[in-house]
PDB file of N, CA and C in Angstrom:
ATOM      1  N   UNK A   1      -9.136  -4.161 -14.785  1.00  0.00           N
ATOM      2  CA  UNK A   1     -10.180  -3.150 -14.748  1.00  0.00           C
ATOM      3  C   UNK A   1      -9.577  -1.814 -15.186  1.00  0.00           C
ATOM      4  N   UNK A   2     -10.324  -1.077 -16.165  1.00  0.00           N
ATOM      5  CA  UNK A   2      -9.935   0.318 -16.356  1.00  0.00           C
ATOM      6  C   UNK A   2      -9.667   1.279 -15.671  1.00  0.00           C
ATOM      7  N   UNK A   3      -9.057   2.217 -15.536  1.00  0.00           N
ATOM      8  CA  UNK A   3      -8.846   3.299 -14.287  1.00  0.00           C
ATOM      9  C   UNK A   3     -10.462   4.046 -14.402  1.00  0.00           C
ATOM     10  N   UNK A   4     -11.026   4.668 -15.504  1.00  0.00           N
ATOM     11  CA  UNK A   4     -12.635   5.046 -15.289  1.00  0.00           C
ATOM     12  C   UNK A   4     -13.587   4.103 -14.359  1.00  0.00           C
ATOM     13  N   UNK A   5     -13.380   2.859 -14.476  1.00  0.00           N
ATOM     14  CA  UNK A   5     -13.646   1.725 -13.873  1.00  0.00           C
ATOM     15  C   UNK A   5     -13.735   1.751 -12.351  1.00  0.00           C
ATOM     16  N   UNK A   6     -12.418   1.721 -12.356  1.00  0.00           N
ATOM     17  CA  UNK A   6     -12.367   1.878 -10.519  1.00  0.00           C
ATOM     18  C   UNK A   6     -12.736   3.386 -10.088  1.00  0.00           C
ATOM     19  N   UNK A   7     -12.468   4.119 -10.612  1.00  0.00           N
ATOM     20  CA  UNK A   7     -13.165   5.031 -10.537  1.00  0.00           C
ATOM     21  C   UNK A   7     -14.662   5.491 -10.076  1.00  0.00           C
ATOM     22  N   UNK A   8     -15.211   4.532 -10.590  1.00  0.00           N
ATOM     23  CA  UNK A   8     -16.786   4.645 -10.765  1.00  0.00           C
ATOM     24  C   UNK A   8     -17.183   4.100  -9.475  1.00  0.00           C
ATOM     25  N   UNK A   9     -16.642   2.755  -9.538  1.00  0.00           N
ATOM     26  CA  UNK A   9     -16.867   1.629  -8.416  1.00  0.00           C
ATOM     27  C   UNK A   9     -16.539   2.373  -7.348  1.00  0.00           C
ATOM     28  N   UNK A  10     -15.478   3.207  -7.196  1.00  0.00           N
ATOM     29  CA  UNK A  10     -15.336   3.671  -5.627  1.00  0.00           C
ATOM     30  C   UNK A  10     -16.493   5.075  -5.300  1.00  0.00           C
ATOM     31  N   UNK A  11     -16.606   5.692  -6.168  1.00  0.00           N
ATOM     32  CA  UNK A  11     -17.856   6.286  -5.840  1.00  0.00           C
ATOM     33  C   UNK A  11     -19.025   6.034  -5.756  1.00  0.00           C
ATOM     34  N   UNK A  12     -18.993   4.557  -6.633  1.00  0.00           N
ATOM     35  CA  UNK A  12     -20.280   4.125  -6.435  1.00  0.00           C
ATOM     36  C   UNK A  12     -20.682   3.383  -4.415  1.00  0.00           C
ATOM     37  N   UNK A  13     -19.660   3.226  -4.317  1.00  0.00           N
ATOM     38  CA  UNK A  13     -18.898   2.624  -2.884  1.00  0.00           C
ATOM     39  C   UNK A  13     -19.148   3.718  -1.630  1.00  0.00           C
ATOM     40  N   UNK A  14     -18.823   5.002  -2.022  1.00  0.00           N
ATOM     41  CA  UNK A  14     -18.623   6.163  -1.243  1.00  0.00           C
ATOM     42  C   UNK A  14     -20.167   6.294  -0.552  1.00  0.00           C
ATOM     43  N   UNK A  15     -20.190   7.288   0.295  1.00  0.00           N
ATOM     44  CA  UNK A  15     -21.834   7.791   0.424  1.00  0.00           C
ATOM     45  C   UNK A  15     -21.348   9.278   0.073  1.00  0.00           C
ATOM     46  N   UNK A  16     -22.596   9.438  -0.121  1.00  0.00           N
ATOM     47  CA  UNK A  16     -23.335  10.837  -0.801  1.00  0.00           C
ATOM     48  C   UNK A  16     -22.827  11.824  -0.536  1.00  0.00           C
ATOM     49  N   UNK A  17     -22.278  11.965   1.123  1.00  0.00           N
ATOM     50  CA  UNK A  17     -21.516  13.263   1.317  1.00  0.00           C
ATOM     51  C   UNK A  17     -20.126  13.113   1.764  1.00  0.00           C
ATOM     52  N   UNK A  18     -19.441  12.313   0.899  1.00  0.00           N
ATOM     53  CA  UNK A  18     -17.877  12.044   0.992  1.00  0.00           C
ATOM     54  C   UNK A  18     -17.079  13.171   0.783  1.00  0.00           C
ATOM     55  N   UNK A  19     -15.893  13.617   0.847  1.00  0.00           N
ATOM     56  CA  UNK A  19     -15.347  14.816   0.671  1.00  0.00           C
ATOM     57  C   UNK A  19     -14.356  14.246  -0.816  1.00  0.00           C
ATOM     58  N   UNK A  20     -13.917  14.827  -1.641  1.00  0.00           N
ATOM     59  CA  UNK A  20     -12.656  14.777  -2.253  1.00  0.00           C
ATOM     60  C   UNK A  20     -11.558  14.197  -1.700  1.00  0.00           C
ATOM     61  N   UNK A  21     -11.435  14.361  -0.462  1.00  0.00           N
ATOM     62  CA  UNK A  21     -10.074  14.150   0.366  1.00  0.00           C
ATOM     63  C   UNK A  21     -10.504  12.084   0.260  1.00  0.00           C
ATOM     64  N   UNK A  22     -11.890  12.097   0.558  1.00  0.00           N
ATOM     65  CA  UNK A  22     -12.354  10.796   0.823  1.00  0.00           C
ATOM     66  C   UNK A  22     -11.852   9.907  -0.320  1.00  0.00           C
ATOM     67  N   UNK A  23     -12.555  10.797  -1.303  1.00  0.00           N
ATOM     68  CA  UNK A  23     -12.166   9.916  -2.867  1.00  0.00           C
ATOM     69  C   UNK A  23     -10.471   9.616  -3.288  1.00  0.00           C
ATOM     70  N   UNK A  24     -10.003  10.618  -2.784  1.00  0.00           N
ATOM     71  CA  UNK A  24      -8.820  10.572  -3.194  1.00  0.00           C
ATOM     72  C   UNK A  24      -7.891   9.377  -2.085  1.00  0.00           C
ATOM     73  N   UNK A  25      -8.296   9.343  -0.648  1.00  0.00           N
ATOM     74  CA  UNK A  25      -7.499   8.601  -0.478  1.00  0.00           C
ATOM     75  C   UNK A  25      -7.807   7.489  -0.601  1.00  0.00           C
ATOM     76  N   UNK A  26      -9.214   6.943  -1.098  1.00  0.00           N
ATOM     77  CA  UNK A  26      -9.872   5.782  -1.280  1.00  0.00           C
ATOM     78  C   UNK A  26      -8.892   5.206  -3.091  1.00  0.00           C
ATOM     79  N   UNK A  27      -8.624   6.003  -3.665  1.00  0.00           N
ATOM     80  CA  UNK A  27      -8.058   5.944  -4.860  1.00  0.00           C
ATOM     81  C   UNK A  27      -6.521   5.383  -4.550  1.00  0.00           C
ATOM     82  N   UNK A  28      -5.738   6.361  -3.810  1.00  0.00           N
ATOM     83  CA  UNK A  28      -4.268   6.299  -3.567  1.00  0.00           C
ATOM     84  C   UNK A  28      -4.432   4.419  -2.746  1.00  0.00           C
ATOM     85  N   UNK A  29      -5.032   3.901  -1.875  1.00  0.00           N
ATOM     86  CA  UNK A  29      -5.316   2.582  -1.151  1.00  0.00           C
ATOM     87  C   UNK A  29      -5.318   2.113  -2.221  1.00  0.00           C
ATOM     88  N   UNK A  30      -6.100   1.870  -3.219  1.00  0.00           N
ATOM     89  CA  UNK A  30      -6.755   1.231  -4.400  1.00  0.00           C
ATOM     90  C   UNK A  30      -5.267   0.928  -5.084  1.00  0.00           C
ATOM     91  N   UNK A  31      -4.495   1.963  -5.443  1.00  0.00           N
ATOM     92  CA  UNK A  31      -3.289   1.910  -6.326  1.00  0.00           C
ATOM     93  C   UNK A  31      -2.095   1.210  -6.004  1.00  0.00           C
ATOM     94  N   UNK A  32      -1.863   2.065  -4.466  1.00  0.00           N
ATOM     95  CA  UNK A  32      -1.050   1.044  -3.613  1.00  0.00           C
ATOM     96  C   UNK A  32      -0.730  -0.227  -3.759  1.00  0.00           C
ATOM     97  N   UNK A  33      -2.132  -0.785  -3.260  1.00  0.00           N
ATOM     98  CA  UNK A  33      -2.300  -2.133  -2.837  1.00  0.00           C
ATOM     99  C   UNK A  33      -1.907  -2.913  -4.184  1.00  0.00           C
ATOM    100  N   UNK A  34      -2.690  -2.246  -5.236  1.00  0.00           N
ATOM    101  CA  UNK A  34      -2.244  -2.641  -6.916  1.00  0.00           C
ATOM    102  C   UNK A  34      -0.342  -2.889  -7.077  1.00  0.00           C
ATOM    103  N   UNK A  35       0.048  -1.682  -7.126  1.00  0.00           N
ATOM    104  CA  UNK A  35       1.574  -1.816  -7.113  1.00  0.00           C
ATOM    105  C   UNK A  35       1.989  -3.209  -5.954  1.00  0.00           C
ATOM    106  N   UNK A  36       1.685  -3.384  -4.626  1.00  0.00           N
ATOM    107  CA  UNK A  36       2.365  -4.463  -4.091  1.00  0.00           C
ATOM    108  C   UNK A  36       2.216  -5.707  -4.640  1.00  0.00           C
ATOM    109  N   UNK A  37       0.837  -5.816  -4.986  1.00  0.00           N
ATOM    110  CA  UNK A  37       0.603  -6.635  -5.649  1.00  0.00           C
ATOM    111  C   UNK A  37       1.326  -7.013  -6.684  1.00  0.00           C
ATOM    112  N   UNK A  38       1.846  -6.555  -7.484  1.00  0.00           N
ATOM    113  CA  UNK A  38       2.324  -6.551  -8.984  1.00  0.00           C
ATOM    114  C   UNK A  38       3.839  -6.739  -8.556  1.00  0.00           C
ATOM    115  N   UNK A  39       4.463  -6.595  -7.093  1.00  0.00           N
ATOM    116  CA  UNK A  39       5.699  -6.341  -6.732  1.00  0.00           C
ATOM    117  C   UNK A  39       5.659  -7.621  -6.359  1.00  0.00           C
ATOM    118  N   UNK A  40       4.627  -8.358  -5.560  1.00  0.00           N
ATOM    119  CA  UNK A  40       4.560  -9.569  -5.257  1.00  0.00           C
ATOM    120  C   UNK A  40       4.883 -10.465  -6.298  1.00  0.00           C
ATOM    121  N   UNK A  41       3.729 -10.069  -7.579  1.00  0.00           N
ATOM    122  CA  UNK A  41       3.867 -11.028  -8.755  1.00  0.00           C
ATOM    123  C   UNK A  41       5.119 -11.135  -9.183  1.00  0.00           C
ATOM    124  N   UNK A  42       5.946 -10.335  -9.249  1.00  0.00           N
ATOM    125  CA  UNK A  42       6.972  -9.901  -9.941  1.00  0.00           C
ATOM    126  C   UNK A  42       8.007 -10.341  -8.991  1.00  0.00           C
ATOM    127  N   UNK A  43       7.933 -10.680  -8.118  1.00  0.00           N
ATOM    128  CA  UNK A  43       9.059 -11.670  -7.630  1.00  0.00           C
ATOM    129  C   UNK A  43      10.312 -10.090  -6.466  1.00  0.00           C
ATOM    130  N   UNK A  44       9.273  -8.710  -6.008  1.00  0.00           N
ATOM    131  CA  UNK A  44      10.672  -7.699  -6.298  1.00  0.00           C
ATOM    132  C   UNK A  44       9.888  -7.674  -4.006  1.00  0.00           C
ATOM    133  N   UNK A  45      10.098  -8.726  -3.455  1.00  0.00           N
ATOM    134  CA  UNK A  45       9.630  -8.918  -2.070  1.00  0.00           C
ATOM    135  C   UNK A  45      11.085  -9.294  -1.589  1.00  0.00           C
ATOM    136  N   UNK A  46      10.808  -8.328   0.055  1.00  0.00           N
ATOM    137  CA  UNK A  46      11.971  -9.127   0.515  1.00  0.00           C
ATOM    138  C   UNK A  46      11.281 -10.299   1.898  1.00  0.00           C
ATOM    139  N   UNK A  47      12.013 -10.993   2.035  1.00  0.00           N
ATOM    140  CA  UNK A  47      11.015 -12.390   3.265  1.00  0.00           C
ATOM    141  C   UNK A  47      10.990 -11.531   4.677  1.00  0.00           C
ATOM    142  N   UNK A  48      10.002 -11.753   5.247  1.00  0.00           N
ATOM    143  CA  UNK A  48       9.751 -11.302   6.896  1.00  0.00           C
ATOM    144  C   UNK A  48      11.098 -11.422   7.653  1.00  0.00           C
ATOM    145  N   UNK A  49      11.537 -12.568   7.770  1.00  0.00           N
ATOM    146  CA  UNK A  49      12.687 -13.277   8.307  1.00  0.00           C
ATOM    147  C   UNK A  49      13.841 -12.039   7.717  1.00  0.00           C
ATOM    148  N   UNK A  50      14.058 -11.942   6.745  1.00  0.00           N
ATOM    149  CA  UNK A  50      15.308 -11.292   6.305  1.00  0.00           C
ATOM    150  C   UNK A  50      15.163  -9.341   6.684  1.00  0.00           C
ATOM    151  N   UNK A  51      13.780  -9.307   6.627  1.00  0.00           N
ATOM    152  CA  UNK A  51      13.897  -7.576   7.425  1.00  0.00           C
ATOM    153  C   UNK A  51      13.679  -7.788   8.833  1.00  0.00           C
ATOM    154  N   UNK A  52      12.982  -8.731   9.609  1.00  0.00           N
ATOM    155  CA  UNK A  52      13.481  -9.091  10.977  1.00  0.00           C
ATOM    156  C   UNK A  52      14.859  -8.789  11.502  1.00  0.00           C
ATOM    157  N   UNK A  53      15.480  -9.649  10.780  1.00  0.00           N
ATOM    158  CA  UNK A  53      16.908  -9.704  11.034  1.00  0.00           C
ATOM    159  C   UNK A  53      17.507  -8.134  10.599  1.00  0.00           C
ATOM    160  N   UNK A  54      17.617  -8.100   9.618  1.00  0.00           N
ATOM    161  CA  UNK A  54      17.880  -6.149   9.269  1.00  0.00           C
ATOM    162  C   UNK A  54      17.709  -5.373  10.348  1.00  0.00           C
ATOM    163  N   UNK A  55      16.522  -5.089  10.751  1.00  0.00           N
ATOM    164  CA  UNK A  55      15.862  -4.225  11.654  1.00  0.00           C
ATOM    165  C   UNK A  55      16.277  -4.683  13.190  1.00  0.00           C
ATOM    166  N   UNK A  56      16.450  -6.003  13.465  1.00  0.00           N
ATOM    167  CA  UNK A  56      17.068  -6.304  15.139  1.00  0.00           C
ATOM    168  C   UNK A  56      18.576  -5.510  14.603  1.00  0.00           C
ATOM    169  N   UNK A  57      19.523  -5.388  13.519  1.00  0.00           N
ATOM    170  CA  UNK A  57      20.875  -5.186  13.279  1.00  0.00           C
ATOM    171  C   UNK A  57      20.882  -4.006  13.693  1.00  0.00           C
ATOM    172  N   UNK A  58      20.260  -3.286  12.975  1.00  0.00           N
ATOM    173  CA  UNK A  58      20.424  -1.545  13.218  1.00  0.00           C
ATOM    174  C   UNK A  58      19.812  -1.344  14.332  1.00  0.00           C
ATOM    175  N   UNK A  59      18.655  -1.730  15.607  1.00  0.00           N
ATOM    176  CA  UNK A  59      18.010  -1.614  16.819  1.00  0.00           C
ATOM    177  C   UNK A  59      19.026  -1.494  17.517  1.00  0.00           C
ATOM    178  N   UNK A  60      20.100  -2.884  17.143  1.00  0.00           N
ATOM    179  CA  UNK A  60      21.188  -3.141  18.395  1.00  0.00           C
ATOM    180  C   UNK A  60      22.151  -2.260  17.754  1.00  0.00           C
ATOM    181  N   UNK A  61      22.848  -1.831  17.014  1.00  0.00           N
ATOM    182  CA  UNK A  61      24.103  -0.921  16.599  1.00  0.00           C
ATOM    183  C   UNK A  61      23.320   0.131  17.236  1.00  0.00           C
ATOM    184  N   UNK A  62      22.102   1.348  16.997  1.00  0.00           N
ATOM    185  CA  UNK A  62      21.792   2.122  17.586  1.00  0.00           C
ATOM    186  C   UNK A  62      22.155   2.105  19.360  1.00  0.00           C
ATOM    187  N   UNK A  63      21.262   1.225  19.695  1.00  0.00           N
ATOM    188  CA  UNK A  63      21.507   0.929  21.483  1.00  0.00           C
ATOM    189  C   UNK A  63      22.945   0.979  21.869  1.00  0.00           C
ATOM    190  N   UNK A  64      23.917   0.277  21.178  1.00  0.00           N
ATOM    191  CA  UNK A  64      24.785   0.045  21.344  1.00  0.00           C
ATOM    192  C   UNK A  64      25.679   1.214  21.139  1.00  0.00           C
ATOM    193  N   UNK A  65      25.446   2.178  19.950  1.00  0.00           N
ATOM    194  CA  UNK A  65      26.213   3.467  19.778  1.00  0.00           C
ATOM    195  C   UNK A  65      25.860   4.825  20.104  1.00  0.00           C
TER     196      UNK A  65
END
């Protein structure tokens, strides 16, 4: 889909007295989600299991230091 495209669609989406702030973060979600997506496709993910483990590492070195 074109960026005018989504564009349209999310205002068409919005109601009548949305603010700018509305549109815009309805846009930035829209893009986001696009990029993970494309990060997904693209093979650039790390597994649940492997930042689990990361994140218990540094929890316990913190506690621990």
């Amino acid at each position: 889909m074109k960026t005018k495209d989504t564009v349209r669609e999310v205002l068409d989406r919005l109601p009548d007295d949305c603010t700018l702030d509305d549109v815009l973060y309805h846009l930035y979600v829209i893009q986001t989600v696009g990029r993970g997506l494309d990060d997904v496709a693209a093979g650039r993910t790390i597994p649940h299991d492997e930042v689990s483990r990361e994140l218990r590492r540094k929890w316990q070195q913190a506690a621990a230091g």
